[in-house]
PDB file of N, CA and C in Angstrom:
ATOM      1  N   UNK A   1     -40.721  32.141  48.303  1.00  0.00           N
ATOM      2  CA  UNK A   1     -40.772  32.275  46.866  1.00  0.00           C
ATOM      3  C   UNK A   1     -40.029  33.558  46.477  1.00  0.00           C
ATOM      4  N   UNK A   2     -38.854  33.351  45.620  1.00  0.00           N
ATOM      5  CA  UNK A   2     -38.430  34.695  44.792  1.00  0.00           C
ATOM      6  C   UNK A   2     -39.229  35.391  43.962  1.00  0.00           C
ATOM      7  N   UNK A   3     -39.286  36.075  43.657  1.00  0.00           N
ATOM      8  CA  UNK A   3     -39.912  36.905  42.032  1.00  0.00           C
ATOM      9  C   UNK A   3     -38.859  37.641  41.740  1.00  0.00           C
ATOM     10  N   UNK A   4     -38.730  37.761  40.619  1.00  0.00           N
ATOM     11  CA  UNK A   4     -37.907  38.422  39.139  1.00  0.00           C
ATOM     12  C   UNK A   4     -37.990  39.259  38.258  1.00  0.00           C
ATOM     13  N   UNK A   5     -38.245  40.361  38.393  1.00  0.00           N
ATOM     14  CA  UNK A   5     -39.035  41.082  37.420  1.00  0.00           C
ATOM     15  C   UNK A   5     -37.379  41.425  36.361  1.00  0.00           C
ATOM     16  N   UNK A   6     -37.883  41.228  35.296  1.00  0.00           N
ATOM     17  CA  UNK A   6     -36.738  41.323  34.150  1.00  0.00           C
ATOM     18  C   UNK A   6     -37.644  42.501  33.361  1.00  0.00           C
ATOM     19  N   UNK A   7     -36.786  43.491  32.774  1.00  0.00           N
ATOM     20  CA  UNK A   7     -37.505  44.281  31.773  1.00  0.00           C
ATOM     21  C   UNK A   7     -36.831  44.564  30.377  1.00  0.00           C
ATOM     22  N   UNK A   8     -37.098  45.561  29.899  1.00  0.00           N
ATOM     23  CA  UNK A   8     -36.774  45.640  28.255  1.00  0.00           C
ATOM     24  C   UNK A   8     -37.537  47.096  27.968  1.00  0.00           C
ATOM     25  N   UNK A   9     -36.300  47.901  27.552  1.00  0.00           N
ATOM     26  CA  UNK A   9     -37.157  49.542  27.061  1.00  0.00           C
ATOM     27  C   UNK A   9     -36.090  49.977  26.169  1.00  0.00           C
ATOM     28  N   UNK A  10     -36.906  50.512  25.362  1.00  0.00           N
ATOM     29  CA  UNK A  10     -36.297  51.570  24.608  1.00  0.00           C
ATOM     30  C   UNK A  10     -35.132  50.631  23.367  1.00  0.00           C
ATOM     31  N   UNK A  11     -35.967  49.567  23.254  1.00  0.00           N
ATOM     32  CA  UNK A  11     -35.259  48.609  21.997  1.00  0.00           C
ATOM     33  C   UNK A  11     -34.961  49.253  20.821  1.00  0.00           C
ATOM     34  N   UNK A  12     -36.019  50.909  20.438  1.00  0.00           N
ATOM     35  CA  UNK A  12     -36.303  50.971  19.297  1.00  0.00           C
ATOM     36  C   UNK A  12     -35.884  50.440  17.720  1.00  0.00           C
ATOM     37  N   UNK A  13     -36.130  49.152  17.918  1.00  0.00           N
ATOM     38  CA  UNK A  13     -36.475  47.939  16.341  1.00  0.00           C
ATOM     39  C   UNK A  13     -35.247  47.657  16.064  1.00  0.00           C
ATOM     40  N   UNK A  14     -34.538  47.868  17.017  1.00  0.00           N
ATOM     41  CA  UNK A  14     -32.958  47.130  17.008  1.00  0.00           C
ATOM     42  C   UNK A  14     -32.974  45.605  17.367  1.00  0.00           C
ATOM     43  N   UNK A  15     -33.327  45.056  16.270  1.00  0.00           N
ATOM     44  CA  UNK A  15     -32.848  43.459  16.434  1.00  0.00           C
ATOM     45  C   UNK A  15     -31.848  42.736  16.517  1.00  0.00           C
ATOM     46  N   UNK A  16     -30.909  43.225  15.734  1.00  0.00           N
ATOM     47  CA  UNK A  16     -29.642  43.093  16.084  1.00  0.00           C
ATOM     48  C   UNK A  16     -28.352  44.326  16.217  1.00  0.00           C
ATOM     49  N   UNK A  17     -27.673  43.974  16.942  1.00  0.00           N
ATOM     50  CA  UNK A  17     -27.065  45.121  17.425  1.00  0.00           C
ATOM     51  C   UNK A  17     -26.145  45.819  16.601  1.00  0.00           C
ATOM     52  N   UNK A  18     -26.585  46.892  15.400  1.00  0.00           N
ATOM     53  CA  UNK A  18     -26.136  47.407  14.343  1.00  0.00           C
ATOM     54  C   UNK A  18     -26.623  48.549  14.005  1.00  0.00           C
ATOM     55  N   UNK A  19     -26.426  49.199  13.407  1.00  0.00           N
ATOM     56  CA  UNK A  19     -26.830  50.392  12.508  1.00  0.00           C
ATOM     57  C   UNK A  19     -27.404  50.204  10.812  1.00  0.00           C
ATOM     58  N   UNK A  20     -27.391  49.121  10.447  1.00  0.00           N
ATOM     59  CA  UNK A  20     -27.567  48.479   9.706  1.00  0.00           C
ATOM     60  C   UNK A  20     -27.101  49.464   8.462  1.00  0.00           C
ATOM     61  N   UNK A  21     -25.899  50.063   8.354  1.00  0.00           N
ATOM     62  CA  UNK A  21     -25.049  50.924   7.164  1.00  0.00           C
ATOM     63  C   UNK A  21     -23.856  50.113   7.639  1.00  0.00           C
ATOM     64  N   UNK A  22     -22.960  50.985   8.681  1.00  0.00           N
ATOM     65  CA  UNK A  22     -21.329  50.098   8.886  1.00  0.00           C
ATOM     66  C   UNK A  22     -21.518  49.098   9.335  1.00  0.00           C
ATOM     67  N   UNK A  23     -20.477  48.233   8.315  1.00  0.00           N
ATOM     68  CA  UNK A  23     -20.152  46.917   8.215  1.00  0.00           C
ATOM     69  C   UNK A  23     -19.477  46.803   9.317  1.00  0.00           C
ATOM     70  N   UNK A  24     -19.636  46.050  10.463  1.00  0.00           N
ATOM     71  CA  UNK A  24     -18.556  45.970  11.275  1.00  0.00           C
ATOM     72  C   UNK A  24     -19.424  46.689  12.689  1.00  0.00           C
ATOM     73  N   UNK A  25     -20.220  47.616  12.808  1.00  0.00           N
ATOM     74  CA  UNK A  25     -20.492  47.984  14.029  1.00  0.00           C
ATOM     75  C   UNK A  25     -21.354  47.113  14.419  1.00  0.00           C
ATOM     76  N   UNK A  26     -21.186  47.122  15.825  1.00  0.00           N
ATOM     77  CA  UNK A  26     -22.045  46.209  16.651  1.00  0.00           C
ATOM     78  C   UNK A  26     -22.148  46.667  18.286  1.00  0.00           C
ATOM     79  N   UNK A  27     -23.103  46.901  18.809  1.00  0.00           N
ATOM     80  CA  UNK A  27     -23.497  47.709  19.945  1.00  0.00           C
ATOM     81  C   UNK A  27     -23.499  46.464  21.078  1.00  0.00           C
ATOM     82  N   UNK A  28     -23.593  46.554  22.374  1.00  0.00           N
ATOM     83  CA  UNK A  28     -24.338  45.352  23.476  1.00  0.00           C
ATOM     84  C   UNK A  28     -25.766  46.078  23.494  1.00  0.00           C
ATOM     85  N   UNK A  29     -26.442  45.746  22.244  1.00  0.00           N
ATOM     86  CA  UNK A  29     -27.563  46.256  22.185  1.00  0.00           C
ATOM     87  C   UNK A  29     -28.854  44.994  21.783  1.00  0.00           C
ATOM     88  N   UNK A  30     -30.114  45.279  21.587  1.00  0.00           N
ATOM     89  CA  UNK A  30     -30.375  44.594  20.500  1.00  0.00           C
ATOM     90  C   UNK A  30     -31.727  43.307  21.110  1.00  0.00           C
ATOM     91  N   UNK A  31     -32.763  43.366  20.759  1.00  0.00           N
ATOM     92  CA  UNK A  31     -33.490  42.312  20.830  1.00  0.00           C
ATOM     93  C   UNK A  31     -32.886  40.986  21.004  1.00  0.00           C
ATOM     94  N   UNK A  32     -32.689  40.650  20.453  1.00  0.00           N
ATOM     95  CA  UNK A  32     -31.594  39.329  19.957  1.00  0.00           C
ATOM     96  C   UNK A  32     -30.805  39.243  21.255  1.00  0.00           C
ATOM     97  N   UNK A  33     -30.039  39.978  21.568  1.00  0.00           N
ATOM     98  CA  UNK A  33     -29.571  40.008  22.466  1.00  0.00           C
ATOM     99  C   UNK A  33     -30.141  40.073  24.112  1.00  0.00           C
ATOM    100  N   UNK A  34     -31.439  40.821  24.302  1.00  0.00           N
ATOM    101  CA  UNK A  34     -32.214  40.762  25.128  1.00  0.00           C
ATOM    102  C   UNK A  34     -32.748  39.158  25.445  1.00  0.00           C
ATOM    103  N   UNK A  35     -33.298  38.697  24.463  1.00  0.00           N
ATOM    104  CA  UNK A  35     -33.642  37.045  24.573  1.00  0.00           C
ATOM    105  C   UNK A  35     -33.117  36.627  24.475  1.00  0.00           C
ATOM    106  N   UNK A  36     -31.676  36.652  24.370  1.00  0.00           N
ATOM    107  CA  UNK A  36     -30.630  35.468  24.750  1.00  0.00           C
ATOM    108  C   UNK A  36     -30.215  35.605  26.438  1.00  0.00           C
ATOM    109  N   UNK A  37     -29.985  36.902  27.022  1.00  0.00           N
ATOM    110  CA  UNK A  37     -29.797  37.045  28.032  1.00  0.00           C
ATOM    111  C   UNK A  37     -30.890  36.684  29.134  1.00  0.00           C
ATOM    112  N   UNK A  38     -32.182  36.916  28.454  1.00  0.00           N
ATOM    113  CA  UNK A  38     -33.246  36.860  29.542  1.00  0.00           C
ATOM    114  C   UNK A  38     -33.534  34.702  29.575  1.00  0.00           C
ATOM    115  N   UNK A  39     -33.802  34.604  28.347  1.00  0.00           N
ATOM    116  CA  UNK A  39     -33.418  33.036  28.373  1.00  0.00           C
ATOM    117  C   UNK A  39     -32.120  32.167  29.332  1.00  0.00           C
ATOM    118  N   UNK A  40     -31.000  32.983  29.043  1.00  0.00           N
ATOM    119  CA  UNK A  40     -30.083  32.367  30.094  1.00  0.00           C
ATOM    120  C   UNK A  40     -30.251  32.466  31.751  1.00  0.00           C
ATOM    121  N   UNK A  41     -30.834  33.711  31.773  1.00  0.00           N
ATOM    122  CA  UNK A  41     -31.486  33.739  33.431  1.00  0.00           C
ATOM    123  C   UNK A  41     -32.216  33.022  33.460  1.00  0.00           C
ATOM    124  N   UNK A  42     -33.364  32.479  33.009  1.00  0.00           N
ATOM    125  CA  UNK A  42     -34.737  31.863  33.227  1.00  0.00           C
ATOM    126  C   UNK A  42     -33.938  30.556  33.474  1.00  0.00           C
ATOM    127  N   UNK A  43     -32.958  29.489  32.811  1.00  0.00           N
ATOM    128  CA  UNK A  43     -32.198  28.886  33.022  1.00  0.00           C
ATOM    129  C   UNK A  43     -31.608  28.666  33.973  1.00  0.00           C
ATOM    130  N   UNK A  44     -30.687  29.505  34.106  1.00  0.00           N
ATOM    131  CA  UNK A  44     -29.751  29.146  35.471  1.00  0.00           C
ATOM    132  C   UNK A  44     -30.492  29.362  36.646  1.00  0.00           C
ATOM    133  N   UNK A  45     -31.744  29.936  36.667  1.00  0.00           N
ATOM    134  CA  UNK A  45     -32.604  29.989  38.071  1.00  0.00           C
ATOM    135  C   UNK A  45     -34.174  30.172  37.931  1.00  0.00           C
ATOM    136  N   UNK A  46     -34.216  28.539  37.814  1.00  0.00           N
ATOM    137  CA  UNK A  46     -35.414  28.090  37.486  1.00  0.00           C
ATOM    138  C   UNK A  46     -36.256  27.483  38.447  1.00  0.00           C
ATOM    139  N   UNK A  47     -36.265  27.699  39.508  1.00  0.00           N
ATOM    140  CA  UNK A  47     -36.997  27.507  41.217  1.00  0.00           C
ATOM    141  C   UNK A  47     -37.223  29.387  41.428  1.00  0.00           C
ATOM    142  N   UNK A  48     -37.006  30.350  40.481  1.00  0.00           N
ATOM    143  CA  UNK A  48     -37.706  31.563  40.466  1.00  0.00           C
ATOM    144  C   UNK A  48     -38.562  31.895  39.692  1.00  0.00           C
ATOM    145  N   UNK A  49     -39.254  32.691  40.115  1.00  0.00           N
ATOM    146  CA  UNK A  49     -41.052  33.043  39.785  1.00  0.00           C
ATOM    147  C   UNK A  49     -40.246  34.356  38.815  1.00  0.00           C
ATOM    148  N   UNK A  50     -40.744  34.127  37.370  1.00  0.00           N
ATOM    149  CA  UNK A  50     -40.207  35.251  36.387  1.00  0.00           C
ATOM    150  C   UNK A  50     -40.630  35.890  36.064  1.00  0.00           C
ATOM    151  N   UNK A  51     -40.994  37.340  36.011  1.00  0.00           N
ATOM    152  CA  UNK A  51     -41.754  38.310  35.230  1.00  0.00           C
ATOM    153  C   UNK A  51     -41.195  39.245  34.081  1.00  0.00           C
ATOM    154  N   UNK A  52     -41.339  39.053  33.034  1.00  0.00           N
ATOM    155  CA  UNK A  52     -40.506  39.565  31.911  1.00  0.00           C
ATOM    156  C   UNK A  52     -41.796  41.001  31.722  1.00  0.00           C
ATOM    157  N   UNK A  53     -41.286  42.214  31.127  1.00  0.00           N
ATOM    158  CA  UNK A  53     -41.879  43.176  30.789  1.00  0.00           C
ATOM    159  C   UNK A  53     -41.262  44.448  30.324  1.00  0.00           C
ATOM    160  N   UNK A  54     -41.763  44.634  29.149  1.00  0.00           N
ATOM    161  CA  UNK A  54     -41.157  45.902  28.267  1.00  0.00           C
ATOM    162  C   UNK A  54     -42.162  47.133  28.362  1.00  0.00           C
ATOM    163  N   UNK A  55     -41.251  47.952  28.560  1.00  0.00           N
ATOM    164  CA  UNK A  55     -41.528  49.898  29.112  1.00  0.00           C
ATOM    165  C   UNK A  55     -42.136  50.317  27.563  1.00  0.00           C
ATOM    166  N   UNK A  56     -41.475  49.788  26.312  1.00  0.00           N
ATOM    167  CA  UNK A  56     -42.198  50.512  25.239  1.00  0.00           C
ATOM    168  C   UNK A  56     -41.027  51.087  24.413  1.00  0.00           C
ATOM    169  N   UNK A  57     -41.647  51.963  23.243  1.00  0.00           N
ATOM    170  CA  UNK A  57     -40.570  52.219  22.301  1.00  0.00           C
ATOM    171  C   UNK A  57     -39.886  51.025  21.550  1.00  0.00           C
ATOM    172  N   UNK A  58     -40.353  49.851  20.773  1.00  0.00           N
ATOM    173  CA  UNK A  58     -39.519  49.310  20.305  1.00  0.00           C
ATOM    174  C   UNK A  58     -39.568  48.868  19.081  1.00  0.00           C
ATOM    175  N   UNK A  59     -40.446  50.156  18.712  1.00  0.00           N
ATOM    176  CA  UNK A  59     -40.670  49.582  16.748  1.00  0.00           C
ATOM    177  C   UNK A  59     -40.420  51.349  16.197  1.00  0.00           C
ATOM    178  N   UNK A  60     -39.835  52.042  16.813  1.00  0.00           N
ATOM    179  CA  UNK A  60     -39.468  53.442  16.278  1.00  0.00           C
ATOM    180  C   UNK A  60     -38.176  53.655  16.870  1.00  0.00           C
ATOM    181  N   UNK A  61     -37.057  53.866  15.674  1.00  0.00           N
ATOM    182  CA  UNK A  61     -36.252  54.536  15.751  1.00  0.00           C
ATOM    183  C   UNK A  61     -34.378  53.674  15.136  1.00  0.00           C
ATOM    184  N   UNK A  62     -34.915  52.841  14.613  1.00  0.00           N
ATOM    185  CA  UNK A  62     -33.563  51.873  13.883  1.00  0.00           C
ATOM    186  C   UNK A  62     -34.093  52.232  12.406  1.00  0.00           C
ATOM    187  N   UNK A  63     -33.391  51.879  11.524  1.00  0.00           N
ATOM    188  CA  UNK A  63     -33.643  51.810   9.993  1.00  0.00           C
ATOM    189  C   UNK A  63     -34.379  50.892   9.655  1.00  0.00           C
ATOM    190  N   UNK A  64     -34.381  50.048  10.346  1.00  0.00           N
ATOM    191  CA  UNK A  64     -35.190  48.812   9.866  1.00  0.00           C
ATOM    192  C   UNK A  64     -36.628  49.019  10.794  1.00  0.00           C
ATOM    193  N   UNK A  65     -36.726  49.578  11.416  1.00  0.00           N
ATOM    194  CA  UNK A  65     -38.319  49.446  12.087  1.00  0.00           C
ATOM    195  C   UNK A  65     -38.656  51.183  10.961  1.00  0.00           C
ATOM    196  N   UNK A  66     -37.859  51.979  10.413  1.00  0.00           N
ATOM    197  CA  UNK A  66     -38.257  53.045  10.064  1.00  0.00           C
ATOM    198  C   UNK A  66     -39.028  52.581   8.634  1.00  0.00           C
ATOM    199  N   UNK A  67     -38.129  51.269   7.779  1.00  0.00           N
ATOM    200  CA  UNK A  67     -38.260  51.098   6.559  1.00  0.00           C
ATOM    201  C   UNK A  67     -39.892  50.300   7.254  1.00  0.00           C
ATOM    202  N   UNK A  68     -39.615  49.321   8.090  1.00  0.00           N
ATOM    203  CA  UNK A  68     -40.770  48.906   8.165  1.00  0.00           C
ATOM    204  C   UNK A  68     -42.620  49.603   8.468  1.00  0.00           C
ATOM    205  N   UNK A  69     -41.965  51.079   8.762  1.00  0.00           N
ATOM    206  CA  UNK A  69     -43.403  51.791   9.109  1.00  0.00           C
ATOM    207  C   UNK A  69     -43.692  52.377   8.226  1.00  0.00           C
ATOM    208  N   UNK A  70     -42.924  52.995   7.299  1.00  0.00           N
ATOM    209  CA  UNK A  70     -43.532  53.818   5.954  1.00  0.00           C
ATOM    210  C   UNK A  70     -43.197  52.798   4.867  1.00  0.00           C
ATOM    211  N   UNK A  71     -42.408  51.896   4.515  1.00  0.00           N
ATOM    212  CA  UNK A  71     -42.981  50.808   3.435  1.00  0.00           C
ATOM    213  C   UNK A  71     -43.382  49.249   3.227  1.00  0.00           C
ATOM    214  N   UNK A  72     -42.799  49.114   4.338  1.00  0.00           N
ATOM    215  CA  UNK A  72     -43.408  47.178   4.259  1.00  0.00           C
ATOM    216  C   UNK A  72     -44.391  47.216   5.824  1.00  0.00           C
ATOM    217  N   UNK A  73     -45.356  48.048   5.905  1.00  0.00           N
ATOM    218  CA  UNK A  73     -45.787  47.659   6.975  1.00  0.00           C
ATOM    219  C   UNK A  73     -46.010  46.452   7.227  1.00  0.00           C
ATOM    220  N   UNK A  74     -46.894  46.023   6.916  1.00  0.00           N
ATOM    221  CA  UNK A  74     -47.495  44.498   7.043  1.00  0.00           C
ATOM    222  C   UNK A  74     -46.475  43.381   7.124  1.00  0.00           C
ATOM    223  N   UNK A  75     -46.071  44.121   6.405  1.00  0.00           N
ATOM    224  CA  UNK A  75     -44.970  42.204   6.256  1.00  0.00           C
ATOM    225  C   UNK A  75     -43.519  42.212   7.388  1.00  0.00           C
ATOM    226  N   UNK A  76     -42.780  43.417   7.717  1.00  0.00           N
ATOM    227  CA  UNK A  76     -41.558  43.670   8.269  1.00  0.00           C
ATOM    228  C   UNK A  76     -41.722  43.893   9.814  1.00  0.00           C
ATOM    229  N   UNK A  77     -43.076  45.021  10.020  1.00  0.00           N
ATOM    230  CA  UNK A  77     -43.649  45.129  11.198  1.00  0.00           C
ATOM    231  C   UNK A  77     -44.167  43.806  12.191  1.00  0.00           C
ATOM    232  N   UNK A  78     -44.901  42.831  11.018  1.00  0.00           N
ATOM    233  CA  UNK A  78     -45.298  41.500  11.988  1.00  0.00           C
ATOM    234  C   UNK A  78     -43.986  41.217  12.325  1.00  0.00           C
ATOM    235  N   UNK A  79     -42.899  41.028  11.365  1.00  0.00           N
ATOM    236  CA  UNK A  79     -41.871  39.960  11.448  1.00  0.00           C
ATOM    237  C   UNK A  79     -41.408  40.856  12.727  1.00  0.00           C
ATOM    238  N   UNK A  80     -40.624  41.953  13.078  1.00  0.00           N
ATOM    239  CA  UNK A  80     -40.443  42.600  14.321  1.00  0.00           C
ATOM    240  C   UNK A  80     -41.642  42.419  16.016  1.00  0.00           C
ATOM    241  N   UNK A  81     -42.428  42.533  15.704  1.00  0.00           N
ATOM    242  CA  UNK A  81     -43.480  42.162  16.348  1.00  0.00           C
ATOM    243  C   UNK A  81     -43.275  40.630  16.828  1.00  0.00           C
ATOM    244  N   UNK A  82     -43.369  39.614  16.072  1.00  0.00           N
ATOM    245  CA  UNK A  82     -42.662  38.680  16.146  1.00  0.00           C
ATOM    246  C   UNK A  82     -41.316  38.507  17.095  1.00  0.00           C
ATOM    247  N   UNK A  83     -40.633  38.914  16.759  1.00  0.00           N
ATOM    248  CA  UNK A  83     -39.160  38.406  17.392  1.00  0.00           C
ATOM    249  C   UNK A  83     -39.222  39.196  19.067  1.00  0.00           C
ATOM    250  N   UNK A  84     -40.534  40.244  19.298  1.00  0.00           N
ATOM    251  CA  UNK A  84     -40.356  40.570  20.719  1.00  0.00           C
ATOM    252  C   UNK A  84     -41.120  39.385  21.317  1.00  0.00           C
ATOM    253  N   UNK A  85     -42.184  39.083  20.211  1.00  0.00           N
ATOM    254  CA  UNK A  85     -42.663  37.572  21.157  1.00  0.00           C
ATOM    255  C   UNK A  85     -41.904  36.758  21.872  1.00  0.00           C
ATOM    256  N   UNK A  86     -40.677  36.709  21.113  1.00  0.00           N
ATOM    257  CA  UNK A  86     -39.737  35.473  21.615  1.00  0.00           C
ATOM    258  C   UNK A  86     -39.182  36.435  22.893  1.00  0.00           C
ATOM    259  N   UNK A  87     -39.496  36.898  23.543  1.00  0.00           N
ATOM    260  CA  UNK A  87     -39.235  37.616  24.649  1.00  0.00           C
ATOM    261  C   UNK A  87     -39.653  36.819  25.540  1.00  0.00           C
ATOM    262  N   UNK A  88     -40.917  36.659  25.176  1.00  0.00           N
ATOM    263  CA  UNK A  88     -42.434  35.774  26.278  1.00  0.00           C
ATOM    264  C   UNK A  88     -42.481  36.931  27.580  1.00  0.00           C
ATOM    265  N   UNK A  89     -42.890  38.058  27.268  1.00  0.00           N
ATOM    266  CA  UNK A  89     -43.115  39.329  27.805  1.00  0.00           C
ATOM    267  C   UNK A  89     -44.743  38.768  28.519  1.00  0.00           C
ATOM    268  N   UNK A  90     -44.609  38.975  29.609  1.00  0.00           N
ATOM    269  CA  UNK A  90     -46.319  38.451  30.734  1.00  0.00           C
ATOM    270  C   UNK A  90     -46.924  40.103  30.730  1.00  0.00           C
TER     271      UNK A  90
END
């Protein structure tokens, strides 16, 4: 039996890979990008035992996890919270 340990750190609330001011920047960064990559592994090698797991840091430090902690908690924070689900972090 293989095992896989896949991880994820230091996202801080970067969902997509931007700065969310310049039009046009785009990092190999990014939630979004994390679950597309970790999805395509789980895929192409699927007779392996997978362990997905994030180190932390990933709702402090983008504009959009900042707007989401001092004014839309509730509503912006789930939705972020949310999209690491789609991680499927064990």
């Amino acid at each position: 039996m293989k095992i896989t340990i896949l991880c994820t750190s230091d996202t801080h609330g970067f969902i997509e890979p931007t700065n969310y001011v310049d039009k046009g920047f785009t990092k190999p960064f990014g939630i979004g990008k994390a679950a597309s990559t970790i999805q395509a592994y789980k895929m192409a090698h699927p007779d392996e035992k997978i362990i997905v797991i994030d180190n932390g840091d990933f709702l402090e430090g983008s504009p959009l996890s900042y707007l989401s902690l001092k004014k839309l908690i509730h509503t912006t924070a789930t939705s972020i919270t949310n999209v690491i689900t789609m991680l499927a972090i064990n």
